[in-house]
PDB file of N, CA and C in Angstrom:
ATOM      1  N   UNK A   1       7.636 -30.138  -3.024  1.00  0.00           N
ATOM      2  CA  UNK A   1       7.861 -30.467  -1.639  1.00  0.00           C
ATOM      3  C   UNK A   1       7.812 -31.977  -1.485  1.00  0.00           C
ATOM      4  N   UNK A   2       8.730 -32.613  -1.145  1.00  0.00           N
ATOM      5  CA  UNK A   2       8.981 -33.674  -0.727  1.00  0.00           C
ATOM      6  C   UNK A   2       8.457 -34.171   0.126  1.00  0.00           C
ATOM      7  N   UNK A   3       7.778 -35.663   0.005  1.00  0.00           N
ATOM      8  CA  UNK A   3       7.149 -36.599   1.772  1.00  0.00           C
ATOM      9  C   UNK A   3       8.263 -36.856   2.370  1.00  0.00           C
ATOM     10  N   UNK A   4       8.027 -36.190   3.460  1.00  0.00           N
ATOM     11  CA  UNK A   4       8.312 -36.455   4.535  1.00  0.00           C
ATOM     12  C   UNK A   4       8.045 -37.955   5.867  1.00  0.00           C
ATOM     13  N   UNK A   5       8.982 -38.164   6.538  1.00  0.00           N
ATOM     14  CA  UNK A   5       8.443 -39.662   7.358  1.00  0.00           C
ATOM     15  C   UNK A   5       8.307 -38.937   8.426  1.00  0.00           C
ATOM     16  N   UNK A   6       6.545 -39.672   8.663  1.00  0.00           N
ATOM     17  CA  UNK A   6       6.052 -39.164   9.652  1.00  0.00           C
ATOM     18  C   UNK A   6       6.433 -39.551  11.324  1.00  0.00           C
ATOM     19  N   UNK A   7       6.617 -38.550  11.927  1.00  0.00           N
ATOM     20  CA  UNK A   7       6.537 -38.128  13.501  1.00  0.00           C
ATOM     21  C   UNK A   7       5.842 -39.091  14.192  1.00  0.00           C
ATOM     22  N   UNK A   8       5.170 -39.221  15.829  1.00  0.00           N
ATOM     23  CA  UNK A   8       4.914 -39.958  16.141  1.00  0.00           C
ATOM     24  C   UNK A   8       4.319 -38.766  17.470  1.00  0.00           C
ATOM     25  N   UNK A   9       3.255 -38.692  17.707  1.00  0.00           N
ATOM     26  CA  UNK A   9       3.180 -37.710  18.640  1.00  0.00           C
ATOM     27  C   UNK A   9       1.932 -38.139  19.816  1.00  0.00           C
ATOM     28  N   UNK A  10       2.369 -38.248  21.236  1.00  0.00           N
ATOM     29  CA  UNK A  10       1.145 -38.982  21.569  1.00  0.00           C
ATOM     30  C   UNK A  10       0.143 -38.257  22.317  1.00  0.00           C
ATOM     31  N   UNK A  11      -0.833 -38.704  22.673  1.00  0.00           N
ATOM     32  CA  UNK A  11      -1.626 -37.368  23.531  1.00  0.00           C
ATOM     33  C   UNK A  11      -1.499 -38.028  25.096  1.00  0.00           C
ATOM     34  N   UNK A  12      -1.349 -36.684  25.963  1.00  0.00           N
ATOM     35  CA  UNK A  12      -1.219 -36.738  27.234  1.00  0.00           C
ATOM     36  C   UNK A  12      -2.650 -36.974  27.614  1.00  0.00           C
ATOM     37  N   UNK A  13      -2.780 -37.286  29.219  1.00  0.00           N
ATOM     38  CA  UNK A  13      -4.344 -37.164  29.494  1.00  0.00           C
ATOM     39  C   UNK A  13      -5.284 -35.867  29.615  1.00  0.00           C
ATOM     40  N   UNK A  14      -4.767 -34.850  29.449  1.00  0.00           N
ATOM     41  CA  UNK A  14      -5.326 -33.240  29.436  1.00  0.00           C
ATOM     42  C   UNK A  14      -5.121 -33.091  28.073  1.00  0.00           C
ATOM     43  N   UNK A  15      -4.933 -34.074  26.873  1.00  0.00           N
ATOM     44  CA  UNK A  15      -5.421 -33.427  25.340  1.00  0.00           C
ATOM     45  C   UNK A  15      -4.400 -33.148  24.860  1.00  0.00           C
ATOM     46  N   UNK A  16      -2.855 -32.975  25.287  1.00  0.00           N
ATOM     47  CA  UNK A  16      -2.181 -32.294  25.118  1.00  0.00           C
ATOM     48  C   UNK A  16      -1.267 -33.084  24.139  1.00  0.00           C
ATOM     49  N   UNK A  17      -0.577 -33.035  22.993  1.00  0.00           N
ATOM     50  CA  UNK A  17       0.540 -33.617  22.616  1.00  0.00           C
ATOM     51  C   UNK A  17       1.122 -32.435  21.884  1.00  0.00           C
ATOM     52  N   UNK A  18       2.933 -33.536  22.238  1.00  0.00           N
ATOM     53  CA  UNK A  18       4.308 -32.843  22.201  1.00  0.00           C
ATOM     54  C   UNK A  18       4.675 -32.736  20.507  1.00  0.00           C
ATOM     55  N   UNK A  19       4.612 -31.634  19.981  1.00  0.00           N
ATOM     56  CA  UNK A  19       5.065 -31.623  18.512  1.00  0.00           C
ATOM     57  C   UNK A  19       6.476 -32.306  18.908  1.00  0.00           C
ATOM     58  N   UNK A  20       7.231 -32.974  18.275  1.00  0.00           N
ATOM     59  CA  UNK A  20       8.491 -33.733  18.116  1.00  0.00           C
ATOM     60  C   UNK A  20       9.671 -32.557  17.933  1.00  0.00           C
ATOM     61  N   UNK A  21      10.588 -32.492  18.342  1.00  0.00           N
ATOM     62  CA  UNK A  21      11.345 -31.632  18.367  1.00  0.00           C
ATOM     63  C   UNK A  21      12.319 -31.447  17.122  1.00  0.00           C
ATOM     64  N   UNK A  22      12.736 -32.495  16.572  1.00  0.00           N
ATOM     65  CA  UNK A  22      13.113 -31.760  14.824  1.00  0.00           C
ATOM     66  C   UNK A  22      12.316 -30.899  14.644  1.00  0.00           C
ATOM     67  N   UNK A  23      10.789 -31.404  14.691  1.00  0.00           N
ATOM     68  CA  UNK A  23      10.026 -30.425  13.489  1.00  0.00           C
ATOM     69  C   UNK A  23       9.812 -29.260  14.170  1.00  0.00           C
ATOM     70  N   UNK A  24       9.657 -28.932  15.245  1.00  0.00           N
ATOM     71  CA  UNK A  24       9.520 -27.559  16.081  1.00  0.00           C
ATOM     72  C   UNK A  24      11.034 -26.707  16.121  1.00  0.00           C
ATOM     73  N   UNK A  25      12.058 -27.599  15.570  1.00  0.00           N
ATOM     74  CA  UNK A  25      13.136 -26.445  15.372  1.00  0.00           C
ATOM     75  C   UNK A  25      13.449 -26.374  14.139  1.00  0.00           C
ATOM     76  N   UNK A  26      12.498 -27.214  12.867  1.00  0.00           N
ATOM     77  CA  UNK A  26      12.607 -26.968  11.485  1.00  0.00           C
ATOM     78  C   UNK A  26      11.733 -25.763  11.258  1.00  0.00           C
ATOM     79  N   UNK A  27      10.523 -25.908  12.031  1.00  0.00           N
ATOM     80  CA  UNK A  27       9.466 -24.713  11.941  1.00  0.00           C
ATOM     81  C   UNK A  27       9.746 -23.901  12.833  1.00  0.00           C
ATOM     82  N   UNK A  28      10.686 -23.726  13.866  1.00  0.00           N
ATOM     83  CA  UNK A  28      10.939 -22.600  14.618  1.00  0.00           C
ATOM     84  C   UNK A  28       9.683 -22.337  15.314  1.00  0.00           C
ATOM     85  N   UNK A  29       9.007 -23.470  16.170  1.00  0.00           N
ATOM     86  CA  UNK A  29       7.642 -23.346  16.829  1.00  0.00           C
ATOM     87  C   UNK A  29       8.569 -23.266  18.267  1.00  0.00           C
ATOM     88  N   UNK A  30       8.298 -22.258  18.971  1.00  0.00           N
ATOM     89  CA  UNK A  30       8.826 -22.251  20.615  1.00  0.00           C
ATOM     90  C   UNK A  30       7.429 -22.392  21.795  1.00  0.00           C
ATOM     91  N   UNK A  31       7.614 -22.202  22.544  1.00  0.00           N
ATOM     92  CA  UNK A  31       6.451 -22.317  23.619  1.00  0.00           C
ATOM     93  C   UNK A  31       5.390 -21.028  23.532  1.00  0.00           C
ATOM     94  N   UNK A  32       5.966 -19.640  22.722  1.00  0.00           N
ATOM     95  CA  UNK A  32       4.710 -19.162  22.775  1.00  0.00           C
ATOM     96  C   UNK A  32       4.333 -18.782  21.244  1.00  0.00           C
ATOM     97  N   UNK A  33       4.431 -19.785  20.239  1.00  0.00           N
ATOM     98  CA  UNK A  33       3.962 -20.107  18.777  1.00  0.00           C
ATOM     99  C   UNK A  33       2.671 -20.076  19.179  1.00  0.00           C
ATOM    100  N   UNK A  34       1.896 -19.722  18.013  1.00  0.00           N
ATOM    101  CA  UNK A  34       0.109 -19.609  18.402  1.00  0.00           C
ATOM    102  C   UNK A  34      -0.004 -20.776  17.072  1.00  0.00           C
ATOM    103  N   UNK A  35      -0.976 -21.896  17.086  1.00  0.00           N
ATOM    104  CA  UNK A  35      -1.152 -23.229  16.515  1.00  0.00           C
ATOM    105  C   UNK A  35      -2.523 -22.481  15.946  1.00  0.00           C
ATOM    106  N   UNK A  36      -2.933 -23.010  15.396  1.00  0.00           N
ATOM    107  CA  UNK A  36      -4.400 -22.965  14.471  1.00  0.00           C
ATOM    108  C   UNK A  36      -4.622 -24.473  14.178  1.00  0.00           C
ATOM    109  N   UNK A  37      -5.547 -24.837  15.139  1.00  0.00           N
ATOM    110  CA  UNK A  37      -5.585 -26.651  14.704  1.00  0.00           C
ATOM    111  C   UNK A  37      -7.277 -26.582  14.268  1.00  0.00           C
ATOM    112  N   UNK A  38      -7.713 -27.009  13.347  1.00  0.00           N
ATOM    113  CA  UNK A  38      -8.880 -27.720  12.589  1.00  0.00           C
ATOM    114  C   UNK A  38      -9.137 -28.881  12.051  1.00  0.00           C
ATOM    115  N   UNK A  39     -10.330 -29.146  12.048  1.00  0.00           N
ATOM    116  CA  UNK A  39     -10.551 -30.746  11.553  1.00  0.00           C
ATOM    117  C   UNK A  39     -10.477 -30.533  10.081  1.00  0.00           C
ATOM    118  N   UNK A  40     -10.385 -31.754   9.462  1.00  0.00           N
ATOM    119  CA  UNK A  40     -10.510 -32.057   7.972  1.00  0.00           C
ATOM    120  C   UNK A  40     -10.880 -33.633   7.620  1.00  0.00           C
ATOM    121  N   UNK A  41     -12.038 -33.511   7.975  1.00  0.00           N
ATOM    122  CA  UNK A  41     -12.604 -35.234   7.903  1.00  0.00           C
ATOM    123  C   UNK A  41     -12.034 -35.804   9.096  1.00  0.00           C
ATOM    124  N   UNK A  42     -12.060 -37.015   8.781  1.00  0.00           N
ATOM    125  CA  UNK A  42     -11.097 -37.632  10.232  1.00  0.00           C
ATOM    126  C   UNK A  42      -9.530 -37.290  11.046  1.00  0.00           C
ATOM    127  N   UNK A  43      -8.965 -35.838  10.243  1.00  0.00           N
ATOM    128  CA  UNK A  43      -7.583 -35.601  10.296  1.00  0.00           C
ATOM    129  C   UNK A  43      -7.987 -34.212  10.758  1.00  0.00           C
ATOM    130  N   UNK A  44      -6.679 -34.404  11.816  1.00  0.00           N
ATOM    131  CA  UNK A  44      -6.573 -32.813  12.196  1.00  0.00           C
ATOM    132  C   UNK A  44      -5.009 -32.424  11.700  1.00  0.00           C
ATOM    133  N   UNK A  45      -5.359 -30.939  11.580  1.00  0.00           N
ATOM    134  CA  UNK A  45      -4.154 -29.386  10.916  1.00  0.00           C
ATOM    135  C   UNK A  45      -3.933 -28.988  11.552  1.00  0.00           C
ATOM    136  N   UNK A  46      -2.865 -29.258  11.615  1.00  0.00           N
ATOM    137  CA  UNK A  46      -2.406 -27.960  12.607  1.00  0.00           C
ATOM    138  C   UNK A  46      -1.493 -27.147  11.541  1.00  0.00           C
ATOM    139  N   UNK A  47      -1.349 -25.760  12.027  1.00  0.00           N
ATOM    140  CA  UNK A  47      -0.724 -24.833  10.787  1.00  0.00           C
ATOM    141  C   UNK A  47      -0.340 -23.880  12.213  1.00  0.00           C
ATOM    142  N   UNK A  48       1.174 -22.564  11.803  1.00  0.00           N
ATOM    143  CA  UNK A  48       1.629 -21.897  12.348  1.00  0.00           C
ATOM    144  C   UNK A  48       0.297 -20.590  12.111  1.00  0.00           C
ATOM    145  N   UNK A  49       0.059 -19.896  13.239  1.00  0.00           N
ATOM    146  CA  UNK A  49      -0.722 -18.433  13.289  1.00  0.00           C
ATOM    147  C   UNK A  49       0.738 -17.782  12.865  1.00  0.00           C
ATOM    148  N   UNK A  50       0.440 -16.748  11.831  1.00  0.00           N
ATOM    149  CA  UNK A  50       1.084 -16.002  11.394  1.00  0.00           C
ATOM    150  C   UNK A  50      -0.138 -14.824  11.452  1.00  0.00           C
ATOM    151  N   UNK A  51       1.019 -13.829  12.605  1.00  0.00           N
ATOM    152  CA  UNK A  51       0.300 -12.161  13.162  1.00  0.00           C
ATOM    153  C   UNK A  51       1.387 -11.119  11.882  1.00  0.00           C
ATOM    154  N   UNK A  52       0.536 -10.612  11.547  1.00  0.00           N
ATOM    155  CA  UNK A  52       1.749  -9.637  10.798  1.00  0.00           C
ATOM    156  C   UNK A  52       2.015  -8.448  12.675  1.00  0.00           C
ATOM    157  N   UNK A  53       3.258  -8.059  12.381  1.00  0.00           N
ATOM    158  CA  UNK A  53       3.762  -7.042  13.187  1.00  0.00           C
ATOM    159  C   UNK A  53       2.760  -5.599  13.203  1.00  0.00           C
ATOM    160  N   UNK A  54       1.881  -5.351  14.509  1.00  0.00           N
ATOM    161  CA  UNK A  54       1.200  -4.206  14.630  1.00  0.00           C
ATOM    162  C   UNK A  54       2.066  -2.743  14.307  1.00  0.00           C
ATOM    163  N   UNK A  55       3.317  -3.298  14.933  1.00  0.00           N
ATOM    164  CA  UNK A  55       4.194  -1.885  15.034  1.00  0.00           C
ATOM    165  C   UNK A  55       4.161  -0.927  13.490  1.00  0.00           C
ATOM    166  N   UNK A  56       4.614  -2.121  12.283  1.00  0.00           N
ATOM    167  CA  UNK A  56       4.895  -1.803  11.199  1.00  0.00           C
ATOM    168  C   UNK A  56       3.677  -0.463  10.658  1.00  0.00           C
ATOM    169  N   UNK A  57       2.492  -1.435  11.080  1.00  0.00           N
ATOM    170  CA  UNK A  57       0.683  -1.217  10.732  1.00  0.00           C
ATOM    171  C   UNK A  57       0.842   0.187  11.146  1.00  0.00           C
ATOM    172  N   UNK A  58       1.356   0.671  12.624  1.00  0.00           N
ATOM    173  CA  UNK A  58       0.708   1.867  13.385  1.00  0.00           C
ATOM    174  C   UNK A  58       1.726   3.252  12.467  1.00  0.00           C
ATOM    175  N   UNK A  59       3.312   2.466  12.696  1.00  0.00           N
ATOM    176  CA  UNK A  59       3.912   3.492  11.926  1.00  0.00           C
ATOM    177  C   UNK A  59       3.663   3.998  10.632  1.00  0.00           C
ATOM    178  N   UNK A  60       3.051   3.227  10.038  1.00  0.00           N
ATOM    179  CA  UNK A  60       2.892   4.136   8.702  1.00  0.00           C
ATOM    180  C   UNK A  60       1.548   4.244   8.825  1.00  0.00           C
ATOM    181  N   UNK A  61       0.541   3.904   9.786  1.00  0.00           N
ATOM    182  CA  UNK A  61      -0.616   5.045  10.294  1.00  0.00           C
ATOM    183  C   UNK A  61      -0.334   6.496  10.589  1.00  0.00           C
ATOM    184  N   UNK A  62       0.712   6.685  11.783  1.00  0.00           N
ATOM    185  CA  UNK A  62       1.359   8.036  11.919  1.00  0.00           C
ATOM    186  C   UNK A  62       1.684   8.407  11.019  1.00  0.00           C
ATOM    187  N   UNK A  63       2.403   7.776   9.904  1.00  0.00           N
ATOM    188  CA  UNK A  63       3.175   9.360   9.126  1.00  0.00           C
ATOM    189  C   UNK A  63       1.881   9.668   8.330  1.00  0.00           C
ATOM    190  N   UNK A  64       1.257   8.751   7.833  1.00  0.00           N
ATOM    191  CA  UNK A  64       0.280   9.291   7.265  1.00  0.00           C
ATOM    192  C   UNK A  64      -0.866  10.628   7.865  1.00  0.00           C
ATOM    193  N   UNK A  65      -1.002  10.064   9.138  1.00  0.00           N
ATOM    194  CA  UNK A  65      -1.798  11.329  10.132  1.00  0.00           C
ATOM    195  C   UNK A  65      -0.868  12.352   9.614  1.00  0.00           C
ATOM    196  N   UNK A  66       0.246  12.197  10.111  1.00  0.00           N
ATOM    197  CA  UNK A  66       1.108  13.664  10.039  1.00  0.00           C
ATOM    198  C   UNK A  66       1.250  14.214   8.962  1.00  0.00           C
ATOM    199  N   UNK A  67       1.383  13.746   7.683  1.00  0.00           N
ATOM    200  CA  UNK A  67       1.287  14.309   5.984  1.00  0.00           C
ATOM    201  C   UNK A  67       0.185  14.945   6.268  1.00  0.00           C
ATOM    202  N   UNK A  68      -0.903  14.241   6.506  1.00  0.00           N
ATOM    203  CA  UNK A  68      -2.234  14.903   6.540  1.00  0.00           C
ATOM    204  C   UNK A  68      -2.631  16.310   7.307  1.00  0.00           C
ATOM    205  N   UNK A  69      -2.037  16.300   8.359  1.00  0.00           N
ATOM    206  CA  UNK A  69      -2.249  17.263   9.467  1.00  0.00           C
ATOM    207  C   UNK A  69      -1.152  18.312   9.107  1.00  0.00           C
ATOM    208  N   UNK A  70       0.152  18.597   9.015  1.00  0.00           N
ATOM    209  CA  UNK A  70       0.613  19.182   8.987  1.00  0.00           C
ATOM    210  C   UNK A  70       1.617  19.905  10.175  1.00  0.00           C
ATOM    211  N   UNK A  71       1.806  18.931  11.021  1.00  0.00           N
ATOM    212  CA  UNK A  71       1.987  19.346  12.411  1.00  0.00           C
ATOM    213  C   UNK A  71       1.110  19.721  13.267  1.00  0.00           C
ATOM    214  N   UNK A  72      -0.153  20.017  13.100  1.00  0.00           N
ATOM    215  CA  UNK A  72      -1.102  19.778  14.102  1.00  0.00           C
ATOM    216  C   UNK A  72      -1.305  19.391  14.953  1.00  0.00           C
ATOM    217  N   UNK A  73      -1.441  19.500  15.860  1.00  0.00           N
ATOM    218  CA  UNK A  73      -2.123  18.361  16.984  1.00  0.00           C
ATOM    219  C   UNK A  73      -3.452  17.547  17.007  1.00  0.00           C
ATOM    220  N   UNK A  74      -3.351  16.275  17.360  1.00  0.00           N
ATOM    221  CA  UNK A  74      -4.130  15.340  17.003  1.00  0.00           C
ATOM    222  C   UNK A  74      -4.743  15.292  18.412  1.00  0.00           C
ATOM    223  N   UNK A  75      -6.078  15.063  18.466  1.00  0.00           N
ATOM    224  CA  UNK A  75      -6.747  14.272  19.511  1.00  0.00           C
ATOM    225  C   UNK A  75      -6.736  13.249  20.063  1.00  0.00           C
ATOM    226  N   UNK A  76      -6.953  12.700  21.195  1.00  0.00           N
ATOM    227  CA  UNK A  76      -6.758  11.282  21.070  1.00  0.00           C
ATOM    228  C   UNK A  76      -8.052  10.070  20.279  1.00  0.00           C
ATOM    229  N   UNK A  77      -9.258  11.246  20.113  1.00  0.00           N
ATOM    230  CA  UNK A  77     -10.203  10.564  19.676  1.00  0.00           C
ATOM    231  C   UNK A  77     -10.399  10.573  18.177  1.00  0.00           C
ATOM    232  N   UNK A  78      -9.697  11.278  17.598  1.00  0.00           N
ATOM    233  CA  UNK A  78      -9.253  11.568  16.214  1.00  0.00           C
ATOM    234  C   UNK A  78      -8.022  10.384  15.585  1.00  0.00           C
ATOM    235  N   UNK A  79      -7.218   9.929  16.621  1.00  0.00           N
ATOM    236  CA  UNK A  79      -6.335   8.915  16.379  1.00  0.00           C
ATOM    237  C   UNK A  79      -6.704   7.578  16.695  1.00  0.00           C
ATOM    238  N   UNK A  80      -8.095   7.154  17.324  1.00  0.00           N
ATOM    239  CA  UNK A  80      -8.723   6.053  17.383  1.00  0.00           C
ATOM    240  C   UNK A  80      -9.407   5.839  16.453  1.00  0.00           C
ATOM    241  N   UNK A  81     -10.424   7.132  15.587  1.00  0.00           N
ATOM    242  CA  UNK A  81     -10.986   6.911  14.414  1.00  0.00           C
ATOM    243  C   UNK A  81     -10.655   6.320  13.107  1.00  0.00           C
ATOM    244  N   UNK A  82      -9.155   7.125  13.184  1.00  0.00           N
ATOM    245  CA  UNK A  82      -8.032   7.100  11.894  1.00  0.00           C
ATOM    246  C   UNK A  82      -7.926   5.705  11.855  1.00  0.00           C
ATOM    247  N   UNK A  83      -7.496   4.726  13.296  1.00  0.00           N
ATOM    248  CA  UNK A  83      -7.079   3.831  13.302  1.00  0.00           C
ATOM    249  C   UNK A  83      -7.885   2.517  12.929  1.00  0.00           C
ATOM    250  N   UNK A  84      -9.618   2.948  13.371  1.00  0.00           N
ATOM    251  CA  UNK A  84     -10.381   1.908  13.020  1.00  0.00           C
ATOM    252  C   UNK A  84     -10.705   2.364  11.875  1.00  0.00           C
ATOM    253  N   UNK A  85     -11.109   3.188  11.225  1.00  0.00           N
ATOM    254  CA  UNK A  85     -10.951   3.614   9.575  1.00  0.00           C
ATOM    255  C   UNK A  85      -9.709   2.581   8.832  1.00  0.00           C
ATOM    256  N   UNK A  86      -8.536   3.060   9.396  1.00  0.00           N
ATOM    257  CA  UNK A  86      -7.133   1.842   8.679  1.00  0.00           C
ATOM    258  C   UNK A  86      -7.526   0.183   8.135  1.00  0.00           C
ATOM    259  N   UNK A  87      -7.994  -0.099   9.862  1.00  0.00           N
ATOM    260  CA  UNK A  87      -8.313  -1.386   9.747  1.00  0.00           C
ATOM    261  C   UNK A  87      -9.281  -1.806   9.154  1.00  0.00           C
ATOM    262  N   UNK A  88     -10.716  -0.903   9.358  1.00  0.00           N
ATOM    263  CA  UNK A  88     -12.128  -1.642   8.591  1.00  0.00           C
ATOM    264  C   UNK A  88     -11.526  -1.980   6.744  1.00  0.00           C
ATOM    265  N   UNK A  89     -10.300  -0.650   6.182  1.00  0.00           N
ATOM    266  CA  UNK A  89     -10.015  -0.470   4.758  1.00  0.00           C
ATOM    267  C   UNK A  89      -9.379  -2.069   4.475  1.00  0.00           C
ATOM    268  N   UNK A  90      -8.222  -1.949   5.509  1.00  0.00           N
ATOM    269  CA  UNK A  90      -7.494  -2.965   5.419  1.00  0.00           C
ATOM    270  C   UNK A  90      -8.191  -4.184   5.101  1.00  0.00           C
ATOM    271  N   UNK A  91      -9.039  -4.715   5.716  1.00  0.00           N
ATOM    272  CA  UNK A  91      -9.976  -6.096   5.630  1.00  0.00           C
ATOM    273  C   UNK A  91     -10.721  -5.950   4.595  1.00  0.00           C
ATOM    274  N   UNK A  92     -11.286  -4.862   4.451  1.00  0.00           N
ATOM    275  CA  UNK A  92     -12.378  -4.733   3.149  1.00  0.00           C
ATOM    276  C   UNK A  92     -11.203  -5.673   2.046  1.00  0.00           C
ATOM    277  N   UNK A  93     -10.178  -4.970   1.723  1.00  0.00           N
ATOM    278  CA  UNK A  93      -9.049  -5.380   0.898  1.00  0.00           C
ATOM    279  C   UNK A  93      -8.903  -6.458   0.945  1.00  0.00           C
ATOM    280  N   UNK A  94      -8.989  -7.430   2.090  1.00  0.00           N
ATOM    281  CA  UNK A  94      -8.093  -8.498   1.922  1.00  0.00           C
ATOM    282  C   UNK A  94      -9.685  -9.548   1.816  1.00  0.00           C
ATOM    283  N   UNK A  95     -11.018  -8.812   1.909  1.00  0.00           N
ATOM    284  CA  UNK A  95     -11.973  -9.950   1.705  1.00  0.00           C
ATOM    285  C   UNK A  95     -12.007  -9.547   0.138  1.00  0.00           C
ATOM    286  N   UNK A  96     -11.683  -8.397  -0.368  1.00  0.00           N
ATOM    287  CA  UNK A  96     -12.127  -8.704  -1.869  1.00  0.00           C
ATOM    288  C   UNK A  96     -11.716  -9.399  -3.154  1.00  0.00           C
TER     289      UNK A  96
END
């Protein structure tokens, strides 16, 4: 990855500064991009929040219920369990 020449970005009086507009249409940042900004010594990061898609997550929660069940009918409190069961697995995974 190549250096890049740096931007110029200033802060408003409410904290606020304007990412420069090349780089918000090189990174495809629009008005409702979620930022993750942290310090690093005297420098601040900013980095894109990357959400994976819930939809993807839930659908292959369902088929799985449904392999399992067999056409059954599900509860609704049986499909909240399943779901925080998914997720506690999911994280276990991604801290190990």
């Amino acid at each position: 990855m190549e250096q890049e020449e740096p931007e110029i970005a200033i802060v408003g009086t409410k904290g606020q500064i304007v990412i420069p507009q090349r780089l918000r249409k090189e990174l495809k940042i629009t008005s409702k991009t979620k930022l993750i900004v942290y310090r690093k010594g005297d420098k601040l990061v900013v980095t894109k929040l990357e959400v994976p898609p819930l939809r993807e997550e839930l659908k292959n929660l369902f088929s799985e219920i449904d392999k399992q069940r067999k056409g059954k009918k599900v509860s609704d409190q049986e499909i909240l369990r399943e779901i925080q069961d998914y997720r506690l697995e999911k994280r276990a995974k991604k801290g190990a």
